[in-house]
Protein backbone atom coordinates (compact mmCIF):
# COMPACT_ATOMS: atom_id res chain seq x y z
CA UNK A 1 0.00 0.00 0.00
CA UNK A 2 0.87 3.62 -1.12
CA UNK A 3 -0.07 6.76 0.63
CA UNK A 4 1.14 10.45 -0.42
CA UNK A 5 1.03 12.76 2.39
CA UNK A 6 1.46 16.45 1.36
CA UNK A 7 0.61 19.75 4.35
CA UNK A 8 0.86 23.61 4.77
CA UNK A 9 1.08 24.06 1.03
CA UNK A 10 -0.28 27.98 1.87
CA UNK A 11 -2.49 28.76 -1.40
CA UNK A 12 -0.46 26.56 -3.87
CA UNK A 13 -3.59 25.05 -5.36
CA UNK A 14 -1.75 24.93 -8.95
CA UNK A 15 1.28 22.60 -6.85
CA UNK A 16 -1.01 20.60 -5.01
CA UNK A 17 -3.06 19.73 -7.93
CA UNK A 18 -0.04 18.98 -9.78
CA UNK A 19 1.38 16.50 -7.19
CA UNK A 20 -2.01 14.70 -7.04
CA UNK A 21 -2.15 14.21 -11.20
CA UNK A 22 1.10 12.80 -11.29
CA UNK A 23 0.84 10.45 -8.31
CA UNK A 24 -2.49 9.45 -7.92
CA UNK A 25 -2.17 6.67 -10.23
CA UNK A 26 0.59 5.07 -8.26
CA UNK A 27 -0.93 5.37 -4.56
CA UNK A 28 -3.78 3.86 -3.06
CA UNK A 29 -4.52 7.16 -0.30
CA UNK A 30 -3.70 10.79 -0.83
CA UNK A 31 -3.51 12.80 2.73
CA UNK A 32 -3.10 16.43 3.47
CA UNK A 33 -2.78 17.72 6.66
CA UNK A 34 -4.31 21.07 6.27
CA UNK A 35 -3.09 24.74 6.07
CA UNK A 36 -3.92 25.00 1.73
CA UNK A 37 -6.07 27.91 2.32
CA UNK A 38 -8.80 26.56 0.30
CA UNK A 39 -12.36 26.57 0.60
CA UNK A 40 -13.66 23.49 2.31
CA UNK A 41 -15.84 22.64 -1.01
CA UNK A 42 -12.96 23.35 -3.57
CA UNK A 43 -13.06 20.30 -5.97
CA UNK A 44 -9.72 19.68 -5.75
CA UNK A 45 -10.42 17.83 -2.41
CA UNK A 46 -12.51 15.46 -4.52
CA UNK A 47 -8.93 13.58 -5.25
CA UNK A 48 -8.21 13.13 -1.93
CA UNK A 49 -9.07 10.71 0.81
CA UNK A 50 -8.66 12.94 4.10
CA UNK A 51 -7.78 16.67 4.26
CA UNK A 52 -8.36 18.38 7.34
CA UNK A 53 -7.92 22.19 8.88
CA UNK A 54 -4.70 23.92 9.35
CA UNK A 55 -4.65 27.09 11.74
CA UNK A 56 -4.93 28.90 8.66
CA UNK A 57 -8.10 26.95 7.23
CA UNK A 58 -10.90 29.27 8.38
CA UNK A 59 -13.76 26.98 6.48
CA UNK A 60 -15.71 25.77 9.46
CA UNK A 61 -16.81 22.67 6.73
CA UNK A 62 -13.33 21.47 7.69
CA UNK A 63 -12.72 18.50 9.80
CA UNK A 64 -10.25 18.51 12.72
CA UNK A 65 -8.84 15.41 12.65
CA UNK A 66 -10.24 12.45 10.07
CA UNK A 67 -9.06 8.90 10.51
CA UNK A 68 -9.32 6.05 7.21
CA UNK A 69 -7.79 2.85 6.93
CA UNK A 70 -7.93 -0.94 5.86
CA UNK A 71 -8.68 -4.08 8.18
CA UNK A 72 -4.94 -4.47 8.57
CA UNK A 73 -3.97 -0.17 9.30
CA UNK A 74 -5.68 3.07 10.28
CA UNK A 75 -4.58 6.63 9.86
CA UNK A 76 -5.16 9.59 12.15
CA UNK A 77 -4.91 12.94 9.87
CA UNK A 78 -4.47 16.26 11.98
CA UNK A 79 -3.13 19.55 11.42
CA UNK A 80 -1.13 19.45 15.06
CA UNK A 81 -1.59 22.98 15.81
CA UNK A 82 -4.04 21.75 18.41
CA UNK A 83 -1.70 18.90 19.93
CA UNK A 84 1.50 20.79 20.98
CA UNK A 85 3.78 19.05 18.08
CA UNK A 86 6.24 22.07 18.31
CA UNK A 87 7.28 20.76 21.79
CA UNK A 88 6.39 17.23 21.27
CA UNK A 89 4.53 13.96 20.29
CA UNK A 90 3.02 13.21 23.35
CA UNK A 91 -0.42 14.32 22.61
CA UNK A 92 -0.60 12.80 18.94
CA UNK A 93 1.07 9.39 20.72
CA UNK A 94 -2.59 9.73 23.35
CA UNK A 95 -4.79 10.56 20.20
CA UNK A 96 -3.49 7.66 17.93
CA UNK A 97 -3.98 5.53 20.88
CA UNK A 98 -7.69 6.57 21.59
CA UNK A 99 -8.35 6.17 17.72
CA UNK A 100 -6.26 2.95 17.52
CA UNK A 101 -4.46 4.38 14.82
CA UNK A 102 -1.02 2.89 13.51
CA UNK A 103 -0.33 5.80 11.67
CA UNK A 104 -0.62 9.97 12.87
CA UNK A 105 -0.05 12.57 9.78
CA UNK A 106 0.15 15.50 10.76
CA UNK A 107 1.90 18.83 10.01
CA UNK A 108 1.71 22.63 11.04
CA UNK A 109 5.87 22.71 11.96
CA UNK A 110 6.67 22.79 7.80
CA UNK A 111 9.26 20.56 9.19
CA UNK A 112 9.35 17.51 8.24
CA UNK A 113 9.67 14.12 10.06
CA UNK A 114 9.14 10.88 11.29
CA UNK A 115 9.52 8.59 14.08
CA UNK A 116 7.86 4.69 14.75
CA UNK A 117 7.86 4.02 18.04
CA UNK A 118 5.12 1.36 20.16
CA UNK A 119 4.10 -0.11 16.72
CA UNK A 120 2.71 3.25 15.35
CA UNK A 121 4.36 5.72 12.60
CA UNK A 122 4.12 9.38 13.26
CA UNK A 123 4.71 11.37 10.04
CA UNK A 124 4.97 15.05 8.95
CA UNK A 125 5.81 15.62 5.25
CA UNK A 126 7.21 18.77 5.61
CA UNK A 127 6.08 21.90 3.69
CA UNK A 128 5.20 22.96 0.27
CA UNK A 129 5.46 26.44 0.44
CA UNK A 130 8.54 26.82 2.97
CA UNK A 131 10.51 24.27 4.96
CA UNK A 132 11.38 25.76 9.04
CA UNK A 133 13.74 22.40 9.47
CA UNK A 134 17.22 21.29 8.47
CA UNK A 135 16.00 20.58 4.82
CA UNK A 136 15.24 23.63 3.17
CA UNK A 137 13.49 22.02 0.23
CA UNK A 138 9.45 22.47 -0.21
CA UNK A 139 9.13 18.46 0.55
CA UNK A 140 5.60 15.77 0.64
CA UNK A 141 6.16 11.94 0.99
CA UNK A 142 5.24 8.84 -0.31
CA UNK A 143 4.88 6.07 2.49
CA UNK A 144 4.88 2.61 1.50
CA UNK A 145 3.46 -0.08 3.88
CA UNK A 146 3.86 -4.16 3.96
CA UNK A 147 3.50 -6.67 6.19
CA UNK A 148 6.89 -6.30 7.08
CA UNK A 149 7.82 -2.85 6.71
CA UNK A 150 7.32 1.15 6.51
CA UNK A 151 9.38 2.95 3.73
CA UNK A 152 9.17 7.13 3.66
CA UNK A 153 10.60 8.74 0.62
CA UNK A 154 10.42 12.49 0.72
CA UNK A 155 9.88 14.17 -2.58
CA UNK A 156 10.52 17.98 -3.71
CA UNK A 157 8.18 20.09 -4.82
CA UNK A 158 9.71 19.38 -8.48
CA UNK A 159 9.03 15.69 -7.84
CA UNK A 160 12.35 14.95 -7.20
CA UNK A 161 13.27 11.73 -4.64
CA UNK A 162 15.49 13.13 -1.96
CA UNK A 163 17.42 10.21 -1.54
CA UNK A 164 19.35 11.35 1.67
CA UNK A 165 15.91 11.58 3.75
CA UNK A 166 14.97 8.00 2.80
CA UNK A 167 13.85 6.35 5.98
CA UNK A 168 12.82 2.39 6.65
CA UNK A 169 11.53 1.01 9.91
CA UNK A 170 10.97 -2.53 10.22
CA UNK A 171 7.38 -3.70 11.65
């Protein structure tokens, strides 16, 4: 299983819907993890399987947090302006347990990262319209899920695999 994760792309609609035409095809789930600045109803969302509000999503249609999944996973989708992720993953770590969720997305930071810990991923793509971490590249992911493990690839916003931020974590 495939799943694209993309956040805080700030107004890019032309980006975003770019990323979505050239991927959807290969990935079973396309997330984003609010902060696009679009209205709640915008078709674009039609292409997606969970999108929820950013801090700068003022659509009350918005969802706060939206979970999916299969028999075998299920994802927790949240902004994390709400759950204190500039200081820590302690809240999402609560939430994904109350949700039994194996996998949080979330963004807000326009860092990105990752971290697997008690049998759960937790997963922020970074930014597409400016990266606040290490990596100054505009970055979404691609997260690819077996029975055996998780593999996170971290694209730029040209589509380009950024090899060095390749991550695997065994299950």
């Amino acid at each position: 299983m495939k799943v694209l994760v993309m956040s805080d792309n700030h107004g890019r609609w032309q980006k975003v819907q770019e990323i979505i035409t050239k991927n959807r095809p290969y990935v079973d789930y396309i997330i984003h993890c609010g902060d696009s600045e679009f209205p709640a109803d915008d078709p674009i969302w039609d292409q997606v399987d969970s999108v929820v509000s950013g801090n700068m999503d003022y659509d009350p249609q918005y969802r706060q947090l939206d979970t999916l999944g299969t028999k075998e996973e299920k994802f927790l989708n949240v902004h994390g302006h709400r759950h204190n992720v500039n200081h820590s993953l302690n809240e999402l770590g609560q939430l994904a347990q109350s949700n039994h969720a194996n996998f949080v997305f979330y963004g807000h930071t326009h860092k990105l990262a990752h971290d697997y810990h008690n049998g759960c991923l937790f997963l922020n793509p970074g930014s597409l319209s400016r990266s606040r971490g290490i990596n100054p590249e505009k970055t979404y992911a691609i997260v690819t899920i077996d029975s055996e493990t998780i593999q996170i690839k971290y694209y730029n916003d040209e589509h380009q695999r950024i090899d060095r931020l390749t991550a695997i974590y065994k299950r």
